[in-house]
N, C-alpha and C. Protein backbone atom coordinates (compact mmCIF):
# COMPACT_ATOMS: atom_id res chain seq x y z
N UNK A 1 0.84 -1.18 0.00
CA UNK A 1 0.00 0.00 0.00
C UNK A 1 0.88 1.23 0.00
N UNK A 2 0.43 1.90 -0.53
CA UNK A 2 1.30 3.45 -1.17
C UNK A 2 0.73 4.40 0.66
N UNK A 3 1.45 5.68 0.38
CA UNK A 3 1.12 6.58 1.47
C UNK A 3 -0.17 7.07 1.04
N UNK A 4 -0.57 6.96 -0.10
CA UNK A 4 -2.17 8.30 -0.30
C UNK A 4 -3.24 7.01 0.30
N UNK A 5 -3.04 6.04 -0.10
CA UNK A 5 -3.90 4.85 0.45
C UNK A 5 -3.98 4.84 2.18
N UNK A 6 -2.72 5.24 2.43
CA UNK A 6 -2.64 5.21 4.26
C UNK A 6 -3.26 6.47 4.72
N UNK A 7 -2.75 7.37 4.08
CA UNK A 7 -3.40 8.64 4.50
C UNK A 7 -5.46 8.67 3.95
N UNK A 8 -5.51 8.46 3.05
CA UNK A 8 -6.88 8.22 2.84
C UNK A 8 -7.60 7.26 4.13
N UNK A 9 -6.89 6.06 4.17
CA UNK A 9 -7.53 5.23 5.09
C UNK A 9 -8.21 5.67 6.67
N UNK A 10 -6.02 6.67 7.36
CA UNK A 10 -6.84 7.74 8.24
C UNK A 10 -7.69 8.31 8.33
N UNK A 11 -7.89 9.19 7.16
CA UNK A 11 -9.00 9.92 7.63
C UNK A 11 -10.37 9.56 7.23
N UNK A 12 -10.18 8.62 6.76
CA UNK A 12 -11.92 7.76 7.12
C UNK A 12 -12.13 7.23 8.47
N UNK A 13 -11.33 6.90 8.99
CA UNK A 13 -11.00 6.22 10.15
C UNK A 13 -11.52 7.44 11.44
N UNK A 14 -10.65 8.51 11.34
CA UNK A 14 -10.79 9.74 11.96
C UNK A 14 -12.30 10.26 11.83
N UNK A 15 -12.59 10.08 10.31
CA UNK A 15 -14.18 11.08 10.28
C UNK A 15 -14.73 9.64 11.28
N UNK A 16 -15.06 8.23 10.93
CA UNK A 16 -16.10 7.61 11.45
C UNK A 16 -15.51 7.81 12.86
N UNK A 17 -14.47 7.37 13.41
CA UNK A 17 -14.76 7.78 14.80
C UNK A 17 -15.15 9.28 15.42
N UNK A 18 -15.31 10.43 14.74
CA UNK A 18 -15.83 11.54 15.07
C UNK A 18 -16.60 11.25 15.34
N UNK A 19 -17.45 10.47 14.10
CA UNK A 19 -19.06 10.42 13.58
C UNK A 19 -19.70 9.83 14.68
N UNK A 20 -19.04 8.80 15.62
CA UNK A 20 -19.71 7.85 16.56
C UNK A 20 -19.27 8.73 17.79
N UNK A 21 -18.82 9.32 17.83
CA UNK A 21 -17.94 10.44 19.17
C UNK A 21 -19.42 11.63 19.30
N UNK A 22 -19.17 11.96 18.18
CA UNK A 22 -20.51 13.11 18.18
C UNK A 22 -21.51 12.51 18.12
N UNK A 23 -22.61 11.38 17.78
CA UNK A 23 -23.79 10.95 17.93
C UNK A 23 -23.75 10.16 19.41
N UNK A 24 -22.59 9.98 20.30
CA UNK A 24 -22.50 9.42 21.63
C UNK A 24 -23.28 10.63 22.66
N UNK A 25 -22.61 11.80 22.24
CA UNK A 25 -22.93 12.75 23.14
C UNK A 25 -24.10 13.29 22.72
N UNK A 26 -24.18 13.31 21.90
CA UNK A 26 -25.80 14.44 21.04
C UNK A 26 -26.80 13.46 21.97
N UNK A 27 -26.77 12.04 22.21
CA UNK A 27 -27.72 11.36 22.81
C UNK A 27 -28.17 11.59 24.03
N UNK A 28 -26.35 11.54 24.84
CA UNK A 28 -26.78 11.98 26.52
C UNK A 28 -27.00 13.30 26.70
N UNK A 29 -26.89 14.61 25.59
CA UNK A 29 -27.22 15.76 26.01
C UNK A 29 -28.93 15.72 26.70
N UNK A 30 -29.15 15.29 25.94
CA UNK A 30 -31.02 15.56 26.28
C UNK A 30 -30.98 14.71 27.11
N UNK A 31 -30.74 13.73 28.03
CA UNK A 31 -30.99 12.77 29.39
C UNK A 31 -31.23 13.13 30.42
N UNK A 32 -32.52 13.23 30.75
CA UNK A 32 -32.50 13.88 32.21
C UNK A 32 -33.04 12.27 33.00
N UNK A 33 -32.55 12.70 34.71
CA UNK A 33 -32.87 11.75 35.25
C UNK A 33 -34.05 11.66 35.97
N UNK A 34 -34.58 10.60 35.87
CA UNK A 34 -35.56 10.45 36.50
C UNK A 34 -36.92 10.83 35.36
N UNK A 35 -38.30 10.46 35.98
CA UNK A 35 -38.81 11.36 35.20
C UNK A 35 -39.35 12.48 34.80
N UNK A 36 -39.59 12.71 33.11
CA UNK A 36 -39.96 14.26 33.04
C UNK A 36 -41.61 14.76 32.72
N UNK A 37 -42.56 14.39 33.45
CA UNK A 37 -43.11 14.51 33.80
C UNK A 37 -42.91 15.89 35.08
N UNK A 38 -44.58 16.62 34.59
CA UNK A 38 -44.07 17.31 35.27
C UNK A 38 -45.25 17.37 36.54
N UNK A 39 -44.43 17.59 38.21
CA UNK A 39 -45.15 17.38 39.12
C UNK A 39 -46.20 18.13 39.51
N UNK A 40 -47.66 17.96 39.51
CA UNK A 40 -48.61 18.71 39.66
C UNK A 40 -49.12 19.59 40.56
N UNK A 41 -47.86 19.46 41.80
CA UNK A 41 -48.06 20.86 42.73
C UNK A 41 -46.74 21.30 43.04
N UNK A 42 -46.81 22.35 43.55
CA UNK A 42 -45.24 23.05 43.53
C UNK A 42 -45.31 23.27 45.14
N UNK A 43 -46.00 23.05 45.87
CA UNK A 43 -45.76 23.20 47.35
C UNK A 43 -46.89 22.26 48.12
N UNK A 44 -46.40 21.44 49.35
CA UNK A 44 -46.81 20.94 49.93
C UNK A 44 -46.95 20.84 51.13
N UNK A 45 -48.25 20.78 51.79
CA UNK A 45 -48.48 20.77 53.32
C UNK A 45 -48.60 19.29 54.07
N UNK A 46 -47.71 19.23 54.45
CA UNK A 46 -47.80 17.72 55.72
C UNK A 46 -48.29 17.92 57.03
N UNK A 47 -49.09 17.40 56.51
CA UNK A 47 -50.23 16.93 58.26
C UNK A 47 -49.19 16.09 59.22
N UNK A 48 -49.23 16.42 60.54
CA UNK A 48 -48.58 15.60 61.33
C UNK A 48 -49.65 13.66 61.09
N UNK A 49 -48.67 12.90 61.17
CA UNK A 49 -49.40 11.51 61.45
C UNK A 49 -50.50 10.93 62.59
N UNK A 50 -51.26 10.66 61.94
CA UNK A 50 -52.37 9.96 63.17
C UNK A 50 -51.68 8.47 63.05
N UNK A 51 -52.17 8.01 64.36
CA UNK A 51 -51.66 6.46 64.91
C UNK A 51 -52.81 5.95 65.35
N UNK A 52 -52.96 4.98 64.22
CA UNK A 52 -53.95 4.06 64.84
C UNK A 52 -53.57 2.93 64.73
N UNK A 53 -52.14 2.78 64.99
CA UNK A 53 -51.71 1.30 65.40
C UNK A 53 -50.74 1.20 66.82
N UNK A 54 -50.48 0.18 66.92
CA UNK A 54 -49.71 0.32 68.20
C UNK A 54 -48.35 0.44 68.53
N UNK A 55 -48.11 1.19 67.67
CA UNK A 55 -46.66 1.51 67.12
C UNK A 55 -45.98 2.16 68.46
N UNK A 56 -45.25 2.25 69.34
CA UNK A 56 -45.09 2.96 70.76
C UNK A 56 -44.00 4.27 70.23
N UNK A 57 -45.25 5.57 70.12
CA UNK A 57 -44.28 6.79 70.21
C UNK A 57 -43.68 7.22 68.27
N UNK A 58 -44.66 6.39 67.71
CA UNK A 58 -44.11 6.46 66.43
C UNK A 58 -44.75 7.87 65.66
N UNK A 59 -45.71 8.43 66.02
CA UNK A 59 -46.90 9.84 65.22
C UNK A 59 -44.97 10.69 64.98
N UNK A 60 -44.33 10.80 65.94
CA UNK A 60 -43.70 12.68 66.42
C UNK A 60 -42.20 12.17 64.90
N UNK A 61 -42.05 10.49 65.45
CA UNK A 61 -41.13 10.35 64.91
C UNK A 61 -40.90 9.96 63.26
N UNK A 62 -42.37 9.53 62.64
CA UNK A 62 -42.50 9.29 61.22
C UNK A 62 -42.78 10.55 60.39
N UNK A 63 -43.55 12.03 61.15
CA UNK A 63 -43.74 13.35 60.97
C UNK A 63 -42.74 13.63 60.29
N UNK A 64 -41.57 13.89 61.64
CA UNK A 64 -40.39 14.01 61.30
C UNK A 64 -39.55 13.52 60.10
N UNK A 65 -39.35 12.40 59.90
CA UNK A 65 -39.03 11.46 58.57
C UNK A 65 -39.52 11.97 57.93
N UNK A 66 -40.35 11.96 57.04
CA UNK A 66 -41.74 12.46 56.20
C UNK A 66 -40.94 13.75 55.49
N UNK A 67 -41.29 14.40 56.76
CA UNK A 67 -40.41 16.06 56.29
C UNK A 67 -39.42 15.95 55.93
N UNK A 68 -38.71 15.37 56.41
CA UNK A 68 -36.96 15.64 56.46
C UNK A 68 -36.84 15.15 54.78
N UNK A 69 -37.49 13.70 54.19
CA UNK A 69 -37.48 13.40 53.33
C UNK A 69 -37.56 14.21 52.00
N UNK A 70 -38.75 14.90 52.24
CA UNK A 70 -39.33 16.06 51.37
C UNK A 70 -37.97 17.18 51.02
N UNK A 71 -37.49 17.98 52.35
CA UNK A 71 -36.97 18.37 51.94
C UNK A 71 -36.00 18.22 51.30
N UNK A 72 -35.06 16.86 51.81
CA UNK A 72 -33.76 16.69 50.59
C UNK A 72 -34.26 16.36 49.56
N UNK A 73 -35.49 15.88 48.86
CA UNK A 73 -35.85 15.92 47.62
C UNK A 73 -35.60 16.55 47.25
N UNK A 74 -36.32 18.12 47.58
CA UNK A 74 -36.71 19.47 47.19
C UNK A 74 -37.06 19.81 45.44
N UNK A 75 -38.25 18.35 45.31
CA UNK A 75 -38.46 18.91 44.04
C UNK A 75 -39.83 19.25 44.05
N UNK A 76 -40.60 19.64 45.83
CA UNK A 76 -41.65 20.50 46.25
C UNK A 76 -41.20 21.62 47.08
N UNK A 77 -42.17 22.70 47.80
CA UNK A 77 -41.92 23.14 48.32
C UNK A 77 -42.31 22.69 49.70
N UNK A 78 -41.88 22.71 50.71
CA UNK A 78 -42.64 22.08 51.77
C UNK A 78 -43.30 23.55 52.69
N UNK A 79 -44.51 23.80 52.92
CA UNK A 79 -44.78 24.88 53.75
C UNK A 79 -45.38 24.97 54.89
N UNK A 80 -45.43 25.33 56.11
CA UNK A 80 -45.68 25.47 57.25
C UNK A 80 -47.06 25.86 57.30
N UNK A 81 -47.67 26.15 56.31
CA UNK A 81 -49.13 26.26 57.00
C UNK A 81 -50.03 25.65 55.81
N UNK A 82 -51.20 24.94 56.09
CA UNK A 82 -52.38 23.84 54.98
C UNK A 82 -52.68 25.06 54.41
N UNK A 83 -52.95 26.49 54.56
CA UNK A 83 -53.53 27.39 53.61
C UNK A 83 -52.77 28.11 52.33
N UNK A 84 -51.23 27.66 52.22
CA UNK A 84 -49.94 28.07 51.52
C UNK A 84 -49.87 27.08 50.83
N UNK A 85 -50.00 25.69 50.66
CA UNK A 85 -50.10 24.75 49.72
C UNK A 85 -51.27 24.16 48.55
N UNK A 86 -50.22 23.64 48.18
CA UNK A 86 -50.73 23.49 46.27
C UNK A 86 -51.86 21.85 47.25
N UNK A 87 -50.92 21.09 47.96
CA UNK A 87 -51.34 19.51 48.43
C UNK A 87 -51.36 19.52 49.10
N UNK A 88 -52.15 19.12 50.25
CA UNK A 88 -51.47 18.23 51.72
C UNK A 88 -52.07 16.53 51.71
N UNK A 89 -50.47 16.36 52.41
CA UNK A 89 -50.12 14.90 52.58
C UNK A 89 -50.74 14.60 53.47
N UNK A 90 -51.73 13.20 54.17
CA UNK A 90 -52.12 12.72 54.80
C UNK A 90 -51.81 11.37 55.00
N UNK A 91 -50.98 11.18 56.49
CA UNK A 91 -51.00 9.95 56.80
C UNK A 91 -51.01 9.33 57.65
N UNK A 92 -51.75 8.09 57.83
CA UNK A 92 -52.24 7.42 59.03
C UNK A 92 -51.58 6.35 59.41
N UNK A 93 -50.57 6.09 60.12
CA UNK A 93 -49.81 4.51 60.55
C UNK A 93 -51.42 3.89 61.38
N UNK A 94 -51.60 2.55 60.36
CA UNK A 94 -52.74 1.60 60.65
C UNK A 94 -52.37 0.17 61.05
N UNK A 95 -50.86 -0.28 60.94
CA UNK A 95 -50.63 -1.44 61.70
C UNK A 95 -49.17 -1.71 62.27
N UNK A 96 -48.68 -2.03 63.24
CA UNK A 96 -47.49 -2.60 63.80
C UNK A 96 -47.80 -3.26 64.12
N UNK A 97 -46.37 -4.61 63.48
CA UNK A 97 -46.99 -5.93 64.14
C UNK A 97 -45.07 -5.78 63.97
N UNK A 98 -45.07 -7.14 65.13
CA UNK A 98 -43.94 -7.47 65.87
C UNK A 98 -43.94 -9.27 66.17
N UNK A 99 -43.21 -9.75 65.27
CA UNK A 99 -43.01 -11.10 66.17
C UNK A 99 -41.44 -11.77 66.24
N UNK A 100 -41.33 -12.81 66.64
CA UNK A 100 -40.04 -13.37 66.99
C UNK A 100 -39.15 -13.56 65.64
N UNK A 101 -37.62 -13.10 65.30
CA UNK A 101 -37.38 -13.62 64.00
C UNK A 101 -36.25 -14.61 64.45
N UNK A 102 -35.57 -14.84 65.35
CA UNK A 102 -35.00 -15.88 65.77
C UNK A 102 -34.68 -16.21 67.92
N UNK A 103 -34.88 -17.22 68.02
CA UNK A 103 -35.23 -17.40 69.42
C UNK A 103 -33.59 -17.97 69.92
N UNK A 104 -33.38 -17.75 71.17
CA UNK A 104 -32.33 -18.17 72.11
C UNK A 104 -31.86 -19.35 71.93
N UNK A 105 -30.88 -20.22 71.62
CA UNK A 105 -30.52 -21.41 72.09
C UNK A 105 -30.30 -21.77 73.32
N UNK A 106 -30.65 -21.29 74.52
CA UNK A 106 -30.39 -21.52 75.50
C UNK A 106 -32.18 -22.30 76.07
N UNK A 107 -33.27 -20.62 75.55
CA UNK A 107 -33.90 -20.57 76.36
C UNK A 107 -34.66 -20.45 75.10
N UNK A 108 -35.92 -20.95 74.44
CA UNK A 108 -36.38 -21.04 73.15
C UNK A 108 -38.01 -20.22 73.15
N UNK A 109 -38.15 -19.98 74.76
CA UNK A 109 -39.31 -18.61 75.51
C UNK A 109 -38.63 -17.41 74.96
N UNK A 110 -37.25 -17.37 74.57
CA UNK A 110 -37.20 -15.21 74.63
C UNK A 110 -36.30 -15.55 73.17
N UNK A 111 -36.56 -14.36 72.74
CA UNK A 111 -36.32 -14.15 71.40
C UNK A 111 -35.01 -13.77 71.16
N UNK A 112 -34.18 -13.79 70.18
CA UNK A 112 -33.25 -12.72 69.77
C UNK A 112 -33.40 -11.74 68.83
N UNK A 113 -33.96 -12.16 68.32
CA UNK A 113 -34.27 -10.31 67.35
C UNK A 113 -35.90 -10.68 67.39
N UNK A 114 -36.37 -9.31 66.60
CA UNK A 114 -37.61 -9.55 66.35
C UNK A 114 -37.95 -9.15 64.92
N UNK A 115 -38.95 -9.47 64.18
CA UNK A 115 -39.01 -8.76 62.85
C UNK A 115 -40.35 -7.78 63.35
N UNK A 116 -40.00 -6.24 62.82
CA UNK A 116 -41.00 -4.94 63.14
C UNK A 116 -41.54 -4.74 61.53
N UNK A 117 -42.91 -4.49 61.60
CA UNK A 117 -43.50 -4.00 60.06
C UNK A 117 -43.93 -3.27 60.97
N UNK A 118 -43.94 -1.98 59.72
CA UNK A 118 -45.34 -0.51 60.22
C UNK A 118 -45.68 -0.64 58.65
N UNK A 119 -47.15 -0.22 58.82
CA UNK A 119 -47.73 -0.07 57.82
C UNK A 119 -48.40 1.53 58.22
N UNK A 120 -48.74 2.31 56.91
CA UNK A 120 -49.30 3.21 57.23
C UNK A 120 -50.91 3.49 55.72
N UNK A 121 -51.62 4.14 55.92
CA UNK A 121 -52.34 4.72 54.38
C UNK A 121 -51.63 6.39 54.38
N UNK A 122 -51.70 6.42 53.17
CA UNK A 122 -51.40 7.59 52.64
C UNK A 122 -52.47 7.92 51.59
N UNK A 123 -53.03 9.63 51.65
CA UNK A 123 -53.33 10.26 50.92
C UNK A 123 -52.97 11.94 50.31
N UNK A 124 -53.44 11.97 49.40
CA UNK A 124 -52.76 13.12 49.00
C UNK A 124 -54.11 13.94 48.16
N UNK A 125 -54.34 15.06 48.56
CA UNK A 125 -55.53 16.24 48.24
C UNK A 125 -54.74 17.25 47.73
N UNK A 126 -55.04 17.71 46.47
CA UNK A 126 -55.25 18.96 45.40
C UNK A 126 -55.96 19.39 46.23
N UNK A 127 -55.46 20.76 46.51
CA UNK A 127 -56.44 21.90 47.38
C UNK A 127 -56.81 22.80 46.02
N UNK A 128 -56.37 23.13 44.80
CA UNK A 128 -56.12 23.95 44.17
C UNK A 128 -57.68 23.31 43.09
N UNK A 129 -57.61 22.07 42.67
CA UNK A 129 -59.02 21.30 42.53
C UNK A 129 -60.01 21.08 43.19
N UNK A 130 -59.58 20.66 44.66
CA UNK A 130 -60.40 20.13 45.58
C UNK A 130 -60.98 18.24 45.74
N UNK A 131 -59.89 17.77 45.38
CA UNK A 131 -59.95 16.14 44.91
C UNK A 131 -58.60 15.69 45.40
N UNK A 132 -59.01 13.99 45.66
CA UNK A 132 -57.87 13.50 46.25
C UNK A 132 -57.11 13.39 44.83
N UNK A 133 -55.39 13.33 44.94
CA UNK A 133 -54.58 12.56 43.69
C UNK A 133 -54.80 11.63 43.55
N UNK A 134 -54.94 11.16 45.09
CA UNK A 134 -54.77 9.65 45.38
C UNK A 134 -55.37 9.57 46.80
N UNK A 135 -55.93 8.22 47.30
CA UNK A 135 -56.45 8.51 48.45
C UNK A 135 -55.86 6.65 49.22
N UNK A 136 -55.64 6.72 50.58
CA UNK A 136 -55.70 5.49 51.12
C UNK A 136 -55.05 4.75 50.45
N UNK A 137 -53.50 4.88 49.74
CA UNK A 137 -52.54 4.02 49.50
C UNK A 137 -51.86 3.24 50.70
N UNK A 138 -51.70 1.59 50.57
CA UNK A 138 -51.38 1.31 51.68
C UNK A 138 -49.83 1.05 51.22
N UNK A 139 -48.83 1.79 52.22
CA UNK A 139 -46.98 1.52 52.25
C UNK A 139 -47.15 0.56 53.62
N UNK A 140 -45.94 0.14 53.67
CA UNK A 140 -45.13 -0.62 54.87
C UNK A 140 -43.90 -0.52 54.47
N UNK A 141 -42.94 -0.78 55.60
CA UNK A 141 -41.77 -0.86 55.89
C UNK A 141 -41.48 -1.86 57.12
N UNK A 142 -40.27 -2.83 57.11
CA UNK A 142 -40.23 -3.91 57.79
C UNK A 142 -38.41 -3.27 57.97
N UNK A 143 -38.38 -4.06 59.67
CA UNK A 143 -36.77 -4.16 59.82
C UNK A 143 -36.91 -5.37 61.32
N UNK A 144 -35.72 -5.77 61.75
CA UNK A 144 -35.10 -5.94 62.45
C UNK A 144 -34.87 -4.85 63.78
N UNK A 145 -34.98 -5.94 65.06
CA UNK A 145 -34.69 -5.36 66.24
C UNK A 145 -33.92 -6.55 67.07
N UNK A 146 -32.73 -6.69 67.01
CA UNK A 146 -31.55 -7.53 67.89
C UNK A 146 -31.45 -7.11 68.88
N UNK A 147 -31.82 -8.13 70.37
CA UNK A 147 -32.00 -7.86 71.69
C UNK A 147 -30.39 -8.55 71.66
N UNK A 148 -29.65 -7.88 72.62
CA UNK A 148 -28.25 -8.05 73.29
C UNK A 148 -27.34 -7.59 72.18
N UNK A 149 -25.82 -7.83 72.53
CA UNK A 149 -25.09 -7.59 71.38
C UNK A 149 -24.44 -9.23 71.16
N UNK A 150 -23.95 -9.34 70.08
CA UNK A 150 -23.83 -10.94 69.56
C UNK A 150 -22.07 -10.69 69.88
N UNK A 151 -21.82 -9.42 69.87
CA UNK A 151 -20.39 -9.08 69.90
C UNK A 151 -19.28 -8.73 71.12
N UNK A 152 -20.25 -8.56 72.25
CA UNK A 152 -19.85 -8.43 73.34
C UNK A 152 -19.38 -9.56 74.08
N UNK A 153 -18.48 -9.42 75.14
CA UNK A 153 -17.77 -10.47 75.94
C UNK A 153 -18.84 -10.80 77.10
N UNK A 154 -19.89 -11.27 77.49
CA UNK A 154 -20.68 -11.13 78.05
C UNK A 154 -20.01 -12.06 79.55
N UNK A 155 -18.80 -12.38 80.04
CA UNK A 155 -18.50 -12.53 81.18
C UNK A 155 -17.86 -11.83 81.58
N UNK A 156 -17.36 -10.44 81.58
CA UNK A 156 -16.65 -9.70 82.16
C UNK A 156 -17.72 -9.32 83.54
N UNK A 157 -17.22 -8.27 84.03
CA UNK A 157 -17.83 -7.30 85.04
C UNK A 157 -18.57 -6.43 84.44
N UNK A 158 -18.25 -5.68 83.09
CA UNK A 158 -19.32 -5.12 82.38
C UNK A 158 -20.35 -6.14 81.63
N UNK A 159 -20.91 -7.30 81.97
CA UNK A 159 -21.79 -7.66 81.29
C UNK A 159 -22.99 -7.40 81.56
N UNK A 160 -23.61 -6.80 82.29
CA UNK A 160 -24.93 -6.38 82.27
C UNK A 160 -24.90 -5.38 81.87
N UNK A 161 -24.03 -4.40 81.30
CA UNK A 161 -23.83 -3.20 80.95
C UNK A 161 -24.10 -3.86 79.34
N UNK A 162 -23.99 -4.65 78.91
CA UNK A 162 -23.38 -4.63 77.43
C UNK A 162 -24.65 -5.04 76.59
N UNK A 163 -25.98 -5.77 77.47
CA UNK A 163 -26.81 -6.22 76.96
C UNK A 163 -27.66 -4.89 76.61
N UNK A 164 -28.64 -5.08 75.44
CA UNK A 164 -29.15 -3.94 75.05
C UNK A 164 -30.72 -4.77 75.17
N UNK A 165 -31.31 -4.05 75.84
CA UNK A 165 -32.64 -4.58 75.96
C UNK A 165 -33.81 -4.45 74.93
N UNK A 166 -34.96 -5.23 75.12
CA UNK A 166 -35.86 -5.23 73.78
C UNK A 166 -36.44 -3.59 73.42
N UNK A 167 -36.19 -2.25 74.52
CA UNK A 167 -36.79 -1.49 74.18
C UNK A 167 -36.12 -0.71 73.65
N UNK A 168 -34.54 -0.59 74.03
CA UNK A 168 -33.63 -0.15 73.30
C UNK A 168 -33.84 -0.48 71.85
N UNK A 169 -33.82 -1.68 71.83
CA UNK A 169 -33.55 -1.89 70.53
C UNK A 169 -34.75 -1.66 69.50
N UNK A 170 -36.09 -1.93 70.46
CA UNK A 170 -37.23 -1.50 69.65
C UNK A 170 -36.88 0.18 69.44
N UNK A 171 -36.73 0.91 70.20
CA UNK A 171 -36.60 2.41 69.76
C UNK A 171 -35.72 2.57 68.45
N UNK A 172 -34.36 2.11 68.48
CA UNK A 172 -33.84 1.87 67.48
C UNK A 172 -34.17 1.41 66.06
N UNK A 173 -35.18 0.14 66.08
CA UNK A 173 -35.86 0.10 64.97
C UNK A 173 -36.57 0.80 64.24
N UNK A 174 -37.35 2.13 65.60
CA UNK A 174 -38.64 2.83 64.84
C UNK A 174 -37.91 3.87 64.12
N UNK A 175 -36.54 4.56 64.33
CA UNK A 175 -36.03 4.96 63.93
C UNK A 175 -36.04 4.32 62.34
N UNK A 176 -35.39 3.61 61.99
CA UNK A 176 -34.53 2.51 61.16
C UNK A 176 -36.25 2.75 60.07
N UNK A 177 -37.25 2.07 60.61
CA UNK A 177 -38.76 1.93 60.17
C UNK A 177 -39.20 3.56 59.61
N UNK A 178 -39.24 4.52 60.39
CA UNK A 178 -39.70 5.83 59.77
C UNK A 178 -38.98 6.01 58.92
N UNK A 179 -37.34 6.12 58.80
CA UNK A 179 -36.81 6.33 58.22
C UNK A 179 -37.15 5.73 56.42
N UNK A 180 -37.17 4.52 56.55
CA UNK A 180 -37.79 3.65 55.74
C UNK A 180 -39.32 4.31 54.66
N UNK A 181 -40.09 4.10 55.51
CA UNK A 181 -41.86 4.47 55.45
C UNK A 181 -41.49 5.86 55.05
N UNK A 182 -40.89 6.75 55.50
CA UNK A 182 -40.88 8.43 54.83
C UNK A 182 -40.11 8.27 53.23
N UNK A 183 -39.56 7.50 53.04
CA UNK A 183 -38.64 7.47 51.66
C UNK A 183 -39.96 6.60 50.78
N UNK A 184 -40.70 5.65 51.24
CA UNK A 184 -41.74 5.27 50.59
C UNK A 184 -42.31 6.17 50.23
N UNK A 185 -42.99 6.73 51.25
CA UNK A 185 -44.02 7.34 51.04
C UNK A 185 -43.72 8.72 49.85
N UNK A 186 -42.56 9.75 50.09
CA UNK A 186 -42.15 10.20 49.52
C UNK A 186 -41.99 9.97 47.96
N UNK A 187 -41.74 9.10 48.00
CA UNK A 187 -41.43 8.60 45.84
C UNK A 187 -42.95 8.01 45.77
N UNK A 188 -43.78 7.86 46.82
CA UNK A 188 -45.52 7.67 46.42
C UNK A 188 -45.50 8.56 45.74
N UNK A 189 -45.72 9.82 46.52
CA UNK A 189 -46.35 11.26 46.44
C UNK A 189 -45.32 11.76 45.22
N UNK A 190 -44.16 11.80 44.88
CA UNK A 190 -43.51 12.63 43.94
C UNK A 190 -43.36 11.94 42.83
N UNK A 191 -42.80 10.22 42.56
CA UNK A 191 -42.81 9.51 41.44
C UNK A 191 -43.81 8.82 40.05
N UNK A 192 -45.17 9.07 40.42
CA UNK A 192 -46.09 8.90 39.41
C UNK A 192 -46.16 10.07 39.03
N UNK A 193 -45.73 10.85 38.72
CA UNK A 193 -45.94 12.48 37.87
C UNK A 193 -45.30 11.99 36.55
């Protein structure tokens, strides 16, 4: 092969890989994430939670979640009073249930962890229409609550210090659980747009 043959060959070579260089990017320019749909209220009012399950102490702490969620979204506005919003969120925790997820080898009466579900309904009202979006969606969220530590030396002098009891650890879960149930609920209310 002569040089005009090599040099020709380059720059075919050069244009098609342009050609696939520039139709790579022309594609991801327009990509947005998530979807584009666009969300039908621009500010939202959250009702604190009603409890009508027996969730111990859970209304102050799933509120909380809820919000906190919203705002790192921030693809609403969240506002402090039901008469400033486009929506308000409504939601009711309607079941906690709690049973054994693995029992003692010692003693096969007391448990070692437990498995926790909360369930809640969620609705969501257009104030701006006057109609639900959506009404009485049922979420849950499930976790784990490990009574003692599996990691501790439990014959020292600190061993009654080291055990973590079922309420400890239940508090810990509801944490773990709102945390959970507010990220549900959240991509409820913002992801079908």
């Amino acid at each position: 092969m002569n040089t005009t043959s090599h040099l020709s060959l380059a720059r075919a070579l050069i244009g098609l890989v342009s050609i696939v260089v520039l139709s790579l990017f022309n594609g991801c320019a327009n990509y947005h994430l998530g979807s584009s749909a666009e969300i039908p209220f621009k500010s939202i009012y959250i009702k604190p939670a009603t409890n009508h399950s027996f969730a111990p102490q859970a209304q102050p702490i799933v509120s909380a979640q809820i919000r906190e969620t919203f705002i790192r979204d921030a693809r609403v506005k969240l506002v402090a009073n039901e008469a400033d919003a486009d929506a308000v969120l409504y939601v009711d925790l309607t079941d906690y249930d709690r049973s054994a997820g693995s029992r003692n080898s010692t003693d096969t009466a007391i448990a070692n962890n437990f498995y926790i579900r909360l369930a809640a309904e969620v609705s969501l009202f257009d104030q701006s229409k006057g109609n639900y979006l959506f009404q009485q969606r049922s979420i849950q969220a499930d976790t784990n609550a490990y009574i003692g530590n599996p990691y501790a030396d439990n014959t020292g002098a600190d061993a009654d210090n080291q055990i973590i009891s079922y309420q400890q650890s239940e508090r810990q879960a509801m944490e773990q659980l709102a945390r959970e149930l507010a990220r549900k609920i959240t991509d409820e209310v913002l992801s079908p747009w």
